[in-house]
PDB file of N, CA and C in Angstrom:
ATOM      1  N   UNK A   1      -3.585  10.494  -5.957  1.00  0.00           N
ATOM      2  CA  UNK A   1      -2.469  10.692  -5.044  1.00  0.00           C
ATOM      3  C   UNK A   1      -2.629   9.734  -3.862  1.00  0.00           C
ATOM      4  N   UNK A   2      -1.328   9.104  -3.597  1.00  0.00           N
ATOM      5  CA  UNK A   2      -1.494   8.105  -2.581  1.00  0.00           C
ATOM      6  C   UNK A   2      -1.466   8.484  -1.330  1.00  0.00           C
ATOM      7  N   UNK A   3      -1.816   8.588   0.005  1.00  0.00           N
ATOM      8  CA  UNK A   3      -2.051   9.519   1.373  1.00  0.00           C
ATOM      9  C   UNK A   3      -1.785   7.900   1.743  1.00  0.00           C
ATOM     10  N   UNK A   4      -0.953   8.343   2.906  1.00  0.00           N
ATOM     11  CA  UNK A   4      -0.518   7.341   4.391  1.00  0.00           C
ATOM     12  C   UNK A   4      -1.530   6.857   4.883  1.00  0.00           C
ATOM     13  N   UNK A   5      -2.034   5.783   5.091  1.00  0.00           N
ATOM     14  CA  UNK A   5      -2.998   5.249   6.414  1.00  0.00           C
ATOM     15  C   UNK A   5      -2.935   5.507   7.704  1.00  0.00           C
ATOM     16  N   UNK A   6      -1.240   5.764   7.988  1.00  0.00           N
ATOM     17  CA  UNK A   6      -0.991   5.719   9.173  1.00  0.00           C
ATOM     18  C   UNK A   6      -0.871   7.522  10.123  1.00  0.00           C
ATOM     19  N   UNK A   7      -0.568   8.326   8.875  1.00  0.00           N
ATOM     20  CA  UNK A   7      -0.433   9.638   9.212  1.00  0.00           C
ATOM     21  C   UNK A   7      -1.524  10.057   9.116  1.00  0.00           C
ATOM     22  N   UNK A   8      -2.633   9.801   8.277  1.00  0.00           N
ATOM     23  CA  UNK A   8      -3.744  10.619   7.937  1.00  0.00           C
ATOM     24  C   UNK A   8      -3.791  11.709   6.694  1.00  0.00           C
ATOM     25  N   UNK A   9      -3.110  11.940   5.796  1.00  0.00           N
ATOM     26  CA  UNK A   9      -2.665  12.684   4.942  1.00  0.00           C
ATOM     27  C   UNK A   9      -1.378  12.632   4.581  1.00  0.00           C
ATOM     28  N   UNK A  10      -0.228  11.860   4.580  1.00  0.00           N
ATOM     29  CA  UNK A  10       0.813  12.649   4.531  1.00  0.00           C
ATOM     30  C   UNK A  10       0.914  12.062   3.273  1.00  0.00           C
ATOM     31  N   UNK A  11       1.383  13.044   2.032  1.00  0.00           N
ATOM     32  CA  UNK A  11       1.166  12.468   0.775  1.00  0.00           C
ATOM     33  C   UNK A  11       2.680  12.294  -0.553  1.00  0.00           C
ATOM     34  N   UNK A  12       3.439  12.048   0.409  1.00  0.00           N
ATOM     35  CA  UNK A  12       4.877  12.103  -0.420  1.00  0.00           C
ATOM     36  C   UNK A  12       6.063  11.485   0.533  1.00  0.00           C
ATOM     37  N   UNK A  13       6.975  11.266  -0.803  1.00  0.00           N
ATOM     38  CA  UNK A  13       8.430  10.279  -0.241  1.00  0.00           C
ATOM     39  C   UNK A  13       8.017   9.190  -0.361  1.00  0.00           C
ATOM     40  N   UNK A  14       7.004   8.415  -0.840  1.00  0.00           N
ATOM     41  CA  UNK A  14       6.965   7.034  -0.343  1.00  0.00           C
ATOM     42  C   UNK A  14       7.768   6.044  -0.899  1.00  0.00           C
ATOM     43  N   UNK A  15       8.425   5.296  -0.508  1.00  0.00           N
ATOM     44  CA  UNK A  15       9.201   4.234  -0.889  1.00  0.00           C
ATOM     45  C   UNK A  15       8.681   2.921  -1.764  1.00  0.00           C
ATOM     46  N   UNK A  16       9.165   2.581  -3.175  1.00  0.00           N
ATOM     47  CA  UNK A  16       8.184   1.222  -3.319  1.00  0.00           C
ATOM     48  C   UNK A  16       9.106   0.246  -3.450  1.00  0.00           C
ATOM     49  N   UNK A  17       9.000  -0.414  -2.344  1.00  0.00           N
ATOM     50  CA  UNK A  17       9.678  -2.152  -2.028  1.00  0.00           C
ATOM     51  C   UNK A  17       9.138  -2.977  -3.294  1.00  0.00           C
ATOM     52  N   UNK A  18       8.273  -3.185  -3.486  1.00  0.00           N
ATOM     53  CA  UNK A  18       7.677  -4.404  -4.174  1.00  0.00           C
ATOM     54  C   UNK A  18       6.356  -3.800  -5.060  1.00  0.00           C
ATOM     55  N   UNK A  19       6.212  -4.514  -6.256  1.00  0.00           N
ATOM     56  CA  UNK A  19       4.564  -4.224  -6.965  1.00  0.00           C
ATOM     57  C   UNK A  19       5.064  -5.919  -8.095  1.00  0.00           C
ATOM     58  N   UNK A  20       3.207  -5.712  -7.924  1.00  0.00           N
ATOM     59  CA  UNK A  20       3.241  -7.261  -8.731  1.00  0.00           C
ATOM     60  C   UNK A  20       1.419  -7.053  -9.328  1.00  0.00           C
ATOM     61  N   UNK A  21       0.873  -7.703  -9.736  1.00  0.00           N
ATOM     62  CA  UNK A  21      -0.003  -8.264 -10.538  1.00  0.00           C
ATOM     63  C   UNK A  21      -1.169  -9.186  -9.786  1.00  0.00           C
ATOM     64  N   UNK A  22      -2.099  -8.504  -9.515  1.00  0.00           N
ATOM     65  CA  UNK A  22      -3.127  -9.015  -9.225  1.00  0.00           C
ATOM     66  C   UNK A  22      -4.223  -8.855  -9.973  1.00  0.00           C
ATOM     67  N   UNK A  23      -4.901 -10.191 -10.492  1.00  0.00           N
ATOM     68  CA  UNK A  23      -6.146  -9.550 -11.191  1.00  0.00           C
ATOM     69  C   UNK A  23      -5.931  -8.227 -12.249  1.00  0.00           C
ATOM     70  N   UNK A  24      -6.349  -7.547 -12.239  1.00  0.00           N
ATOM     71  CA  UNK A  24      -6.661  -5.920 -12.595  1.00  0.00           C
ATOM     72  C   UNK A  24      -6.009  -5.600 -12.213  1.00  0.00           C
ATOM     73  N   UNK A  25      -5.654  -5.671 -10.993  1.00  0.00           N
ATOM     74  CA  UNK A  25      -5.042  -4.669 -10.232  1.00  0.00           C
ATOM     75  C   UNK A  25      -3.723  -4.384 -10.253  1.00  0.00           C
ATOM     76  N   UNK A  26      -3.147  -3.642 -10.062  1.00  0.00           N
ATOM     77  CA  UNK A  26      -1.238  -3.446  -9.707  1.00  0.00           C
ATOM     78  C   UNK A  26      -1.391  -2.885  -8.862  1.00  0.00           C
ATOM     79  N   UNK A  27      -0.122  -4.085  -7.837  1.00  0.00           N
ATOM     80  CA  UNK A  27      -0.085  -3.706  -6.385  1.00  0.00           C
ATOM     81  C   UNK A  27       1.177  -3.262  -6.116  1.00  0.00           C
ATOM     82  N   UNK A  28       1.726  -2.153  -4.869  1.00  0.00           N
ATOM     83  CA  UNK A  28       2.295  -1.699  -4.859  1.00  0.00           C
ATOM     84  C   UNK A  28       2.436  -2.040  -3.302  1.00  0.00           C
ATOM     85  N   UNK A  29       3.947  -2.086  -2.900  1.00  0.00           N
ATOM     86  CA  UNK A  29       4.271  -2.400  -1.057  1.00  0.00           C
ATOM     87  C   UNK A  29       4.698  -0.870  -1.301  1.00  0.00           C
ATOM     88  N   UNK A  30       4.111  -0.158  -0.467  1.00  0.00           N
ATOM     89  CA  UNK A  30       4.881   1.351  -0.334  1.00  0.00           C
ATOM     90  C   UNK A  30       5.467   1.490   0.949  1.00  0.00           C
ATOM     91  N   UNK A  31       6.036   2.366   1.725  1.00  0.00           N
ATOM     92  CA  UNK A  31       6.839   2.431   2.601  1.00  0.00           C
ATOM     93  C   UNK A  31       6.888   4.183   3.077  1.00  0.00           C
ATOM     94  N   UNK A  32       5.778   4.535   4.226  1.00  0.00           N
ATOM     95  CA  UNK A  32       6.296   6.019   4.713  1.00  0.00           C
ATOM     96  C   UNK A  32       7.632   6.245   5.325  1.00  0.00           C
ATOM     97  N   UNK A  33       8.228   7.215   4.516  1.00  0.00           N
ATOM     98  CA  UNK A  33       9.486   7.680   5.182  1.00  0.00           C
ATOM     99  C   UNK A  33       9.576   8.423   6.347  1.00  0.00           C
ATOM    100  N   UNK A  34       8.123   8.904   7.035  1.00  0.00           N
ATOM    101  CA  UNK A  34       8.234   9.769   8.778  1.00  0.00           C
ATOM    102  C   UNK A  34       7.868   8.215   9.686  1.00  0.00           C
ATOM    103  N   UNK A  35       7.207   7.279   9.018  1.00  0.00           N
ATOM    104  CA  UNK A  35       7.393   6.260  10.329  1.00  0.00           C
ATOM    105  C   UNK A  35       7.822   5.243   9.994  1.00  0.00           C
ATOM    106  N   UNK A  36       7.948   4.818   8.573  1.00  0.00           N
ATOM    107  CA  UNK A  36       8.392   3.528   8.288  1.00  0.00           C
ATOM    108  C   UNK A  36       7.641   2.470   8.063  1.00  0.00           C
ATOM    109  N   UNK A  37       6.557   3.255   8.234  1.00  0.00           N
ATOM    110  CA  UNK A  37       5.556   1.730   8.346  1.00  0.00           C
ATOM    111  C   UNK A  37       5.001   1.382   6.671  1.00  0.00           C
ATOM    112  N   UNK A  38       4.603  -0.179   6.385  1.00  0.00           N
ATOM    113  CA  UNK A  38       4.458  -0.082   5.140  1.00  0.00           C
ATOM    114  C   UNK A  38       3.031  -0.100   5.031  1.00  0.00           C
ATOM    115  N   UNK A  39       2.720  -0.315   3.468  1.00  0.00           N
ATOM    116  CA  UNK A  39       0.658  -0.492   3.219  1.00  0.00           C
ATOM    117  C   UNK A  39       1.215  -0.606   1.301  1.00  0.00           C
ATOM    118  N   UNK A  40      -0.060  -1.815   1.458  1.00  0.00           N
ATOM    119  CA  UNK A  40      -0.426  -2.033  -0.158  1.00  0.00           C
ATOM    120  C   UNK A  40      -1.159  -0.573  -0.894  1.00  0.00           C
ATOM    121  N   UNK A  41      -1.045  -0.383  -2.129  1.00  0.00           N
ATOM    122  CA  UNK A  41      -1.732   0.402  -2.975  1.00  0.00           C
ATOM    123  C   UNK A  41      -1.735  -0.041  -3.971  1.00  0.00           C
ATOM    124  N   UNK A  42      -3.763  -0.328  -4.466  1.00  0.00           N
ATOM    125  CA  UNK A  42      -4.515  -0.883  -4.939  1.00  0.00           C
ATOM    126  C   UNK A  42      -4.663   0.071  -6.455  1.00  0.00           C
ATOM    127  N   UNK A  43      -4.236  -0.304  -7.508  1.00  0.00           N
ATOM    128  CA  UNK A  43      -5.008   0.693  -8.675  1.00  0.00           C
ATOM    129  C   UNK A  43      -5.275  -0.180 -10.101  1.00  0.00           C
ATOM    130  N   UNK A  44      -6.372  -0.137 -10.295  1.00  0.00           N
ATOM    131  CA  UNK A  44      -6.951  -1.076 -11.096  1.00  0.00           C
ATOM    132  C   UNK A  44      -8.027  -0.202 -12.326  1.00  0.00           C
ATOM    133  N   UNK A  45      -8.160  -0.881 -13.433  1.00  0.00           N
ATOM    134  CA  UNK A  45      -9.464  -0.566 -14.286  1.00  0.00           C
ATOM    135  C   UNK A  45      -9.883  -1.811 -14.736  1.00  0.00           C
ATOM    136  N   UNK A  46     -11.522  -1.644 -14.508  1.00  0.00           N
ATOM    137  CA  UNK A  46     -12.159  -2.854 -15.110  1.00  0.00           C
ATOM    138  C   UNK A  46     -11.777  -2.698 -16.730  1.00  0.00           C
ATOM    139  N   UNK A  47     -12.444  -3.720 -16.831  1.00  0.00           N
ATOM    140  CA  UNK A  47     -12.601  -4.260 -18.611  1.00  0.00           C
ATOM    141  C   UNK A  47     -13.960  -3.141 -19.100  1.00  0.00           C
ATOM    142  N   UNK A  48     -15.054  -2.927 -17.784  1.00  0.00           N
ATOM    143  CA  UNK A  48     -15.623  -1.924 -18.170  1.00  0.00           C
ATOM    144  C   UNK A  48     -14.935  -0.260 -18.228  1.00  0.00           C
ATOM    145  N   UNK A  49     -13.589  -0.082 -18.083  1.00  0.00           N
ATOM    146  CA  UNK A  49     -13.310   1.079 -17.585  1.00  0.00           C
ATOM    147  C   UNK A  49     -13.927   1.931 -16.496  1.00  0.00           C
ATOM    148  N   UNK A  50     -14.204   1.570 -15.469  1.00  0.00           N
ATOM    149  CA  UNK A  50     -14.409   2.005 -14.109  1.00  0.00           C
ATOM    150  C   UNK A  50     -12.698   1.533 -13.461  1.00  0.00           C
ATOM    151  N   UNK A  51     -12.527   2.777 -13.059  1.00  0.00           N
ATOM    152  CA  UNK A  51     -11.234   2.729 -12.061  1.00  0.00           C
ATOM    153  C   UNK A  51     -11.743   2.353 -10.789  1.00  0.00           C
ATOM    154  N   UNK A  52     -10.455   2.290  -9.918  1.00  0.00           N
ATOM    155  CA  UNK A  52     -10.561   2.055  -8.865  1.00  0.00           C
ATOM    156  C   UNK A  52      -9.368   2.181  -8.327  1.00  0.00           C
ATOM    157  N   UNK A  53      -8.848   2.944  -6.621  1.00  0.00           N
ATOM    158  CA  UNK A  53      -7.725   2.962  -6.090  1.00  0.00           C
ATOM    159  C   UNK A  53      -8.158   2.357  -4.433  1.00  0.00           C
ATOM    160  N   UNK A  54      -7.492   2.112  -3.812  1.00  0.00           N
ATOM    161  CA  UNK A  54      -7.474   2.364  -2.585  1.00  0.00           C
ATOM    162  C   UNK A  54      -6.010   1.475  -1.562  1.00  0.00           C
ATOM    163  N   UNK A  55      -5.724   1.653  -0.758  1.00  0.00           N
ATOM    164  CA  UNK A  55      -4.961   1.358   0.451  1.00  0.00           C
ATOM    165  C   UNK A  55      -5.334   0.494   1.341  1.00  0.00           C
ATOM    166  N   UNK A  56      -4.309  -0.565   1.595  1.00  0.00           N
ATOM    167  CA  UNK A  56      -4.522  -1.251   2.899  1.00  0.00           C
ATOM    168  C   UNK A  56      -3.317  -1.293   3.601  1.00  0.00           C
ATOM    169  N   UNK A  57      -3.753  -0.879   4.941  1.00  0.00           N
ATOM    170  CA  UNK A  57      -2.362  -0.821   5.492  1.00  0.00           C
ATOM    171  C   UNK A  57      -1.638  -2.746   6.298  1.00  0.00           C
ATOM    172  N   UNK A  58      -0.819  -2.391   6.284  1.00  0.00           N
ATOM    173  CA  UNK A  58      -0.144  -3.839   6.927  1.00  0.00           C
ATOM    174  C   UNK A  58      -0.234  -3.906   7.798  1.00  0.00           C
ATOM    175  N   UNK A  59      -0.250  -4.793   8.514  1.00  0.00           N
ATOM    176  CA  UNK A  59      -0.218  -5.371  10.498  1.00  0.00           C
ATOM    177  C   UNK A  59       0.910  -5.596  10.332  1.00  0.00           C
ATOM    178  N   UNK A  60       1.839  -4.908  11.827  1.00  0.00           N
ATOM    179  CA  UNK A  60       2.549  -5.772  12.067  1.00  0.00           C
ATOM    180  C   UNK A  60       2.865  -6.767  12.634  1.00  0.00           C
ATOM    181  N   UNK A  61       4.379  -7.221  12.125  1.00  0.00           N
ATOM    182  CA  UNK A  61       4.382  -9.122  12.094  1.00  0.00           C
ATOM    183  C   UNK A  61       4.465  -8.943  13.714  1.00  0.00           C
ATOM    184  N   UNK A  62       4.287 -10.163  14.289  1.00  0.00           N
ATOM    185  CA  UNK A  62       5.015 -10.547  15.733  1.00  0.00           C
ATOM    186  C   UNK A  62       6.189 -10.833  15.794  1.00  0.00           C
ATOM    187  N   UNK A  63       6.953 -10.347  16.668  1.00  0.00           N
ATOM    188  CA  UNK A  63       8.333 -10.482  17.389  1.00  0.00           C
ATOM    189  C   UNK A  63       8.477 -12.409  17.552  1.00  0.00           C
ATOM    190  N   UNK A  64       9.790 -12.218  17.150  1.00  0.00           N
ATOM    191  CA  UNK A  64       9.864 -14.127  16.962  1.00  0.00           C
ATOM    192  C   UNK A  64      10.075 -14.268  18.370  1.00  0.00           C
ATOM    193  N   UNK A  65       9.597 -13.905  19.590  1.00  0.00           N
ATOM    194  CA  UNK A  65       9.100 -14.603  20.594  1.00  0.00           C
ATOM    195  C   UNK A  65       8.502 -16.445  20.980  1.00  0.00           C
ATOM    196  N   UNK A  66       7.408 -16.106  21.423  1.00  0.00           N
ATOM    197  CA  UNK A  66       6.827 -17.389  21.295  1.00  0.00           C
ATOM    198  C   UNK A  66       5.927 -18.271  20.253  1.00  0.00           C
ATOM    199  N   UNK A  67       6.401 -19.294  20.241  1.00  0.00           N
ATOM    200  CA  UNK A  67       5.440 -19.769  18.430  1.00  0.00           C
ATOM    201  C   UNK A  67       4.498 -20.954  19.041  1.00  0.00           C
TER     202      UNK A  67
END
């Protein structure tokens, strides 16, 4: 089950913008619906069959201010 980075638990509604193909892995852009904010989710199996999941959340971008 995928849990928010940003809430600390919150574990549903999530939105998926984007998933693509990395390596092993399938990546997922998810999207919380209480703040909006997005984060990758990581879920992969080796060739040995060892899984693996985890989350990274996104930074956000800078305001097109000064470049």
């Amino acid at each position: 089950m995928v849990k928010c980075p940003i809430l600390r638990g919150f574990e549903e509604g999530f939105k998926p913008l984007k998933t693509w193909s990395f390596g092993f892995y399938d990546v997922s852009i998810l999207e919380c619906p209480k703040r909006w904010r997005r984060f990758n989710h990581y879920i992969g199996v080796t060739s040995e069959g060892k899984r693996s999941e985890f989350v990274v959340r996104d930074r956000p971008r800078a305001s097109g201010g000064a470049r």
